[in-house]
Protein backbone atom coordinates (compact mmCIF):
# COMPACT_ATOMS: atom_id res chain seq x y z
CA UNK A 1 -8.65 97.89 -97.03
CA UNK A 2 -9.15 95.81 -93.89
CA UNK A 3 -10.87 98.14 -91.33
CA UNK A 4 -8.30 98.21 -88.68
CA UNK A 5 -5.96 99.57 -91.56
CA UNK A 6 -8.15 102.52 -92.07
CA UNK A 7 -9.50 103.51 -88.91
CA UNK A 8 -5.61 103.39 -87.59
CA UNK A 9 -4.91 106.76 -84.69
CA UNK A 10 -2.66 108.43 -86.77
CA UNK A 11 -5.16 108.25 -90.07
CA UNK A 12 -7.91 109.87 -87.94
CA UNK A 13 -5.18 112.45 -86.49
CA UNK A 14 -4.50 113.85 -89.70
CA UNK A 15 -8.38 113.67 -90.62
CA UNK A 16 -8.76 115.89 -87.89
CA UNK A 17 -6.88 118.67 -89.64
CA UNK A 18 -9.41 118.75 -92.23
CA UNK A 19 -12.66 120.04 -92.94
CA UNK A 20 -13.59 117.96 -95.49
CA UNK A 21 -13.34 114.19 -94.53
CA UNK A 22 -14.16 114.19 -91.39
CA UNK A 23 -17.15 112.57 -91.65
CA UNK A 24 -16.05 109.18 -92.68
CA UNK A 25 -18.15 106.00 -94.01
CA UNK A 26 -16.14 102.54 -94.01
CA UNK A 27 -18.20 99.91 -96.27
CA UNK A 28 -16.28 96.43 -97.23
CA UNK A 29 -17.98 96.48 -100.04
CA UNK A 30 -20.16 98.31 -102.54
CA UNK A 31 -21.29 98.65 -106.17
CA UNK A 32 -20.10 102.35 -106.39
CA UNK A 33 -18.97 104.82 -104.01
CA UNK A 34 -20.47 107.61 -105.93
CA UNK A 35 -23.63 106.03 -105.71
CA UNK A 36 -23.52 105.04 -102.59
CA UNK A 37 -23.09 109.31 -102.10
CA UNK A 38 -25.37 110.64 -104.65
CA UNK A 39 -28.18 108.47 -102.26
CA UNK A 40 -26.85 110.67 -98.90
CA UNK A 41 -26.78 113.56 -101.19
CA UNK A 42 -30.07 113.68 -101.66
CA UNK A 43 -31.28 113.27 -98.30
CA UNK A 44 -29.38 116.90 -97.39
CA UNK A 45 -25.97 114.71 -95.84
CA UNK A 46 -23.50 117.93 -95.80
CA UNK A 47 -20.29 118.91 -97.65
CA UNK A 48 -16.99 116.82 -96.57
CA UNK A 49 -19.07 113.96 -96.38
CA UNK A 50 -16.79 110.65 -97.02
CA UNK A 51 -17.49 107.14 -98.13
CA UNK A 52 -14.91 104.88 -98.49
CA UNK A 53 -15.31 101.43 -100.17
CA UNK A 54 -12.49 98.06 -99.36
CA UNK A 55 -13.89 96.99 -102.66
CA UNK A 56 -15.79 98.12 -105.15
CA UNK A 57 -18.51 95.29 -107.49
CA UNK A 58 -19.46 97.84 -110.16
CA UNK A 59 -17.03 100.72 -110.19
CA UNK A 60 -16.88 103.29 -112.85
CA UNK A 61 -14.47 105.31 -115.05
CA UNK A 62 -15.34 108.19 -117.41
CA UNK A 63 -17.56 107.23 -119.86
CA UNK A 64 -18.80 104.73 -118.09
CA UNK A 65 -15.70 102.33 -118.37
CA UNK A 66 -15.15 99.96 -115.66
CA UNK A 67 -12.72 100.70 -112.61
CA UNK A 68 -10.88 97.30 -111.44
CA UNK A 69 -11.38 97.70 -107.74
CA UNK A 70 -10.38 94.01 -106.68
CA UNK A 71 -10.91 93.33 -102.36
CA UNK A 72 -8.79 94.81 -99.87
CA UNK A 73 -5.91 96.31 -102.29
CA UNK A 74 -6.68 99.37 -103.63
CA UNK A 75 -8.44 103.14 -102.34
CA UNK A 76 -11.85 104.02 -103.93
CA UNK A 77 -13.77 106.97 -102.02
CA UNK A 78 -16.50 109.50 -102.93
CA UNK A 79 -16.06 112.99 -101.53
CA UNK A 80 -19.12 115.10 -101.21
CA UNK A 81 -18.97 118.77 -101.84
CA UNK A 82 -21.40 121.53 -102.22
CA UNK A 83 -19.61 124.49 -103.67
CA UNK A 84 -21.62 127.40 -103.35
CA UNK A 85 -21.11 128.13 -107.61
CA UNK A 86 -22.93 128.29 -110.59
CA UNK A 87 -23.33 125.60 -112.48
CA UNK A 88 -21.30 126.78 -115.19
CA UNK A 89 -17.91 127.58 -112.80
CA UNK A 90 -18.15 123.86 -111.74
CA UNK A 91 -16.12 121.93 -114.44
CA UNK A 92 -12.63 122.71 -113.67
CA UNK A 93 -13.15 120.42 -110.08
CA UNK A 94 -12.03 117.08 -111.71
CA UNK A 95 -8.58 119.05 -112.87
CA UNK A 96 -8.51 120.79 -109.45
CA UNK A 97 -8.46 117.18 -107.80
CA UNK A 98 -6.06 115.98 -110.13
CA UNK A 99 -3.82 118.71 -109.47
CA UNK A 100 -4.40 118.04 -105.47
CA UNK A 101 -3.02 114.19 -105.98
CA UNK A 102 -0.75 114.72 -108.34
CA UNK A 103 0.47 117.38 -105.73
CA UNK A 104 -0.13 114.70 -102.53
CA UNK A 105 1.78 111.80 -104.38
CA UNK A 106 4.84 114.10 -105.00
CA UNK A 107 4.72 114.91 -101.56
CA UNK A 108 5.18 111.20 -100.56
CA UNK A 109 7.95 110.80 -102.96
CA UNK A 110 6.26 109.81 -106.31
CA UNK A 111 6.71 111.00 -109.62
CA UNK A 112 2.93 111.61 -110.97
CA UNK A 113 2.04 113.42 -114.34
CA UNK A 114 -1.44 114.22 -115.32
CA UNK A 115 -3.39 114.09 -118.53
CA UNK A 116 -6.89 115.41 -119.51
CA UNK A 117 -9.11 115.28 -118.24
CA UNK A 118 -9.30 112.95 -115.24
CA UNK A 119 -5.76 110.79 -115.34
CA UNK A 120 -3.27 110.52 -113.07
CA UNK A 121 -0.02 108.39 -114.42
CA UNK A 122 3.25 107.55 -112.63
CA UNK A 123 6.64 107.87 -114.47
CA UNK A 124 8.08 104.08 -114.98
CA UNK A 125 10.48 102.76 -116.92
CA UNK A 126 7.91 101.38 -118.90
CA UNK A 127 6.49 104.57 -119.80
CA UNK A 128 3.91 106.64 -118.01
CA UNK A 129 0.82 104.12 -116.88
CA UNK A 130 -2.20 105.46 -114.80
CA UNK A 131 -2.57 104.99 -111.08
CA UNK A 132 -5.56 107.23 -110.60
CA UNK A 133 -8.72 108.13 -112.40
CA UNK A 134 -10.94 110.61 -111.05
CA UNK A 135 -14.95 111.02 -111.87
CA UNK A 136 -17.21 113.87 -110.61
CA UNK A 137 -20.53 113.96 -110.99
CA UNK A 138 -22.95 116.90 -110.65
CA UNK A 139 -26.25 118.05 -109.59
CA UNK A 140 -27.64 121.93 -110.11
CA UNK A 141 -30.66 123.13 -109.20
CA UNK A 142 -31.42 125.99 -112.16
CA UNK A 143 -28.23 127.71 -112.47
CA UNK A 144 -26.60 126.79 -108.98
CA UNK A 145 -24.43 123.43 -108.14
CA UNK A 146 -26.51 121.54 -106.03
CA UNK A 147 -23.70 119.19 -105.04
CA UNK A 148 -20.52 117.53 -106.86
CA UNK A 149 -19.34 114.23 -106.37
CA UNK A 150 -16.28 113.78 -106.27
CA UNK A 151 -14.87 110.00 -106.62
CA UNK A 152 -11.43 109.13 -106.89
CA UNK A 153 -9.79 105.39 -107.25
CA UNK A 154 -6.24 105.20 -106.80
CA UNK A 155 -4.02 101.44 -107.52
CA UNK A 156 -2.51 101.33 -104.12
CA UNK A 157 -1.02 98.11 -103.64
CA UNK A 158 -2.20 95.90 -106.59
CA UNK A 159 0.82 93.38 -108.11
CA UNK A 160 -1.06 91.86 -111.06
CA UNK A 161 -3.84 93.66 -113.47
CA UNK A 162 -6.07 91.76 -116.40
CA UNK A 163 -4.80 91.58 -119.32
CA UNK A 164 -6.18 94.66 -120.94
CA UNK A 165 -4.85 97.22 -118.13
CA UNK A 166 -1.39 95.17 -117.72
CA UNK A 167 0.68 97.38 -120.07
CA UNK A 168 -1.24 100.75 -118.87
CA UNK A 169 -1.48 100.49 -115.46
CA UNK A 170 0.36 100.60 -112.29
CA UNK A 171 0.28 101.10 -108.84
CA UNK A 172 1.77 102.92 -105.57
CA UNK A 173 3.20 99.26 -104.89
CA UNK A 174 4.40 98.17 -107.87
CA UNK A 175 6.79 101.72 -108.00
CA UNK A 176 7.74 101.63 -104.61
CA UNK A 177 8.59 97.75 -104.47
CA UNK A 178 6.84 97.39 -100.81
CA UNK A 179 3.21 97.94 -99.53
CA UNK A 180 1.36 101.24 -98.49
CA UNK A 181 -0.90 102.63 -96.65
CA UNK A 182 -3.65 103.29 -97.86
CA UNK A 183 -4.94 105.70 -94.87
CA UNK A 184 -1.91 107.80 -95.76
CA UNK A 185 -2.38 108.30 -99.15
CA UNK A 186 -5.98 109.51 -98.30
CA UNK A 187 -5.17 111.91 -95.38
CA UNK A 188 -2.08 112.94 -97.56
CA UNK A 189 -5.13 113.59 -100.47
CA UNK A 190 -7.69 115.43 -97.94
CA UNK A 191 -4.71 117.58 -96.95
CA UNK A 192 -3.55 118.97 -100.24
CA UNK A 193 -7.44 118.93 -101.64
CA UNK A 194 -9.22 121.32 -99.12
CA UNK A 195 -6.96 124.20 -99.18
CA UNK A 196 -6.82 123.98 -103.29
CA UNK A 197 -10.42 123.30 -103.28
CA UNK A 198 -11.51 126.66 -100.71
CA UNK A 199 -9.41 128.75 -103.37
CA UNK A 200 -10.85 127.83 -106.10
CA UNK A 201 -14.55 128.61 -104.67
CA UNK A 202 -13.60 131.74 -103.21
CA UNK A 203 -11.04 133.28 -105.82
CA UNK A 204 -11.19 130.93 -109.02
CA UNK A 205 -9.45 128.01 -110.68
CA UNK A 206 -6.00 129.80 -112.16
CA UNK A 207 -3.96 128.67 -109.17
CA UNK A 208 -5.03 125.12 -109.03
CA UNK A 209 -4.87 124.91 -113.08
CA UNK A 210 -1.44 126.78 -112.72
CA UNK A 211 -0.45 123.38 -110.59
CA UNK A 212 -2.48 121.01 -113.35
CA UNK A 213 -0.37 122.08 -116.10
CA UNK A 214 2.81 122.05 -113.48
CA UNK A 215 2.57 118.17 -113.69
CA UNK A 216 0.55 117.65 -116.93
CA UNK A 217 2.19 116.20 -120.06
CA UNK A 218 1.90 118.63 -122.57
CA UNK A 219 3.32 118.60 -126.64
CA UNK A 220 1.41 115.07 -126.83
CA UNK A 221 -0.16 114.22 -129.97
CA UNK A 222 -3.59 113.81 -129.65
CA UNK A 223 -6.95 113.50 -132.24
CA UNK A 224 -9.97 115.15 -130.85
CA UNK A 225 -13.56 114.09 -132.54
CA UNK A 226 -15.68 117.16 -132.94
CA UNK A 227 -18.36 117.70 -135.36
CA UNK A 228 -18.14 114.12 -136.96
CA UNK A 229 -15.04 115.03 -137.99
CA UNK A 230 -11.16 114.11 -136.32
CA UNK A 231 -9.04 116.80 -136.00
CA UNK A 232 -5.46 115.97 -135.14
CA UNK A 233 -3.22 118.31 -132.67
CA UNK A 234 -0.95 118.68 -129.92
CA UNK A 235 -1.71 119.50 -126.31
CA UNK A 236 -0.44 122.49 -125.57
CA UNK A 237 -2.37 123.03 -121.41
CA UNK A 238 -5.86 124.18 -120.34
CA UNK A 239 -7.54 127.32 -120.32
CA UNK A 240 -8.89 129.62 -117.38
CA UNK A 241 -12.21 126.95 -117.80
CA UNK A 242 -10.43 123.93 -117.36
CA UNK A 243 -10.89 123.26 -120.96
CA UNK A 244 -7.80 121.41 -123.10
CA UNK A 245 -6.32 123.76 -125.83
CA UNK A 246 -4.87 121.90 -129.04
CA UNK A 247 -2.84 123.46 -131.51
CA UNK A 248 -4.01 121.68 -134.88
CA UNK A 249 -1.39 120.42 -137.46
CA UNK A 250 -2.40 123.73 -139.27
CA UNK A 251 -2.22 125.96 -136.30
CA UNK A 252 -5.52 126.52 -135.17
CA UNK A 253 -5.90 126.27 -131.50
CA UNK A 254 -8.86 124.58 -130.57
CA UNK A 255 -10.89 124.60 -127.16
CA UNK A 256 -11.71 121.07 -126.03
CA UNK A 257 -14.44 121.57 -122.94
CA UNK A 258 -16.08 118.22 -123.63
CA UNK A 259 -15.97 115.07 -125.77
CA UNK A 260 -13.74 111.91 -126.66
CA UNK A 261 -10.05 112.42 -126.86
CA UNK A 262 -7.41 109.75 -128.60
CA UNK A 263 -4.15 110.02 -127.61
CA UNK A 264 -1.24 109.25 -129.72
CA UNK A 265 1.47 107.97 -127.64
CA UNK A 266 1.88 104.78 -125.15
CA UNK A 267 0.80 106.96 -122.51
């Protein structure tokens, strides 16, 4: 993202709406933008604090999987936020962010589905292939959320992807057939997020899970490790926690909060 791109009037117009995001950081390039805000975290930076990379050397997925965050193409930020919660009441975030972008790229006239925990896919032609991933990291101080971190990289005008991602991934470009702006797509984010966001802290996480499961793909087979043993199922949504519930091949549902999911299909 060259920097007269994202500092455009109209980006910091919208900005202005917002509580969150207002406090912007533009860097060209850095290892992680969730580092780069865990660092200001801890020297007391405040909520709604924003850092924004162009590119990104050592990006990361869940698990610790690599993000491909090539120069001047895509939109990595980290999003600080200090929700006044304990610890415990925390988790559903990453859905409530998915369901904000999955919300924000309908808006602008794409066709996003979501799938747990932390994917956001476009419809194709193809099949569905991810656009978005979304990783939030926490700090608590005993009980109490000290801060969550809340990155987000989304494939905004990438054409070509190694080898290994070509036949899952995709990007805002590549289903619109012509280039975007990647300012919009993150004032179009910040817009949909905070509102979502201040509900959820101040009455709970049914509405915003009420909008996950709106775009999630559900009845997808799926094989969940638990226990040292694979249990295969069917997702059938997520629970008031955020948590994925799978109906087993016997009939069993089963609460997934945490832990490594295979899914079945292409997508």
């Amino acid at each position: 993202m060259i920097e007269d791109d994202f500092d455009s009037v109209r980006f910091r117009d919208d900005l202005r709406k917002c509580r969150l995001g207002r406090r912007v950081e533009y860097l060209p390039s850095c290892a992680s933008t969730n580092d780069e805000m865990a660092a200001r975290a801890a020297t007391g930076a405040a909520e709604g604090g924003l850092v924004v990379a162009g590119q990104q050397t050592a990006g990361r997925g869940r698990r610790g999987r690599a993000w491909h965050s090539p120069a001047g193409e895509n939109l990595t930020f980290s999003l600080l936020l200090r929700p006044p919660l304990p610890a415990r009441m925390a988790a559903p975030i990453t859905l409530v962010a998915g369901a904000a972008l999955a919300t924000a790229l309908d808006g602008l006239g794409y066709s996003p589905r979501l799938k747990w925990p932390n994917d956001v896919l476009l419809e194709s032609t193809a099949g569905n292939r991810k656009v978005a991933g979304i990783l939030t990291e926490m700090a608590s101080e005993g009980s109490r959320v000290r801060h969550v971190i809340l990155g987000v990289g989304i494939n905004v005008n990438t054409e070509t992807f190694p080898e290994d991602l070509d036949h899952r991934a995709t990007s805002l470009r590549l289903a619109r057939g012509e280039s975007v702006d990647r300012g919009q797509v993150l004032a179009a984010f910040l817009t949909v997020f905070e509102p979502i966001y201040d509900h959820f802290v101040a009455e709970g996480p049914s509405d915003a899970l009420a909008t996950w499961n709106r775009f999630a793909i559900l009845g997808q087979p799926c094989a969940v490790e638990r226990a040292g043993q694979t249990i295969e199922g069917v997702a059938q949504g997520v629970d008031g926690s955020g948590a994925l519930l799978v109906r087993t091949t016997r009939g069993e549902v089963i609460v997934v909060h945490a832990g490594e999911i295979n899914w079945r299909s292409p997508t």
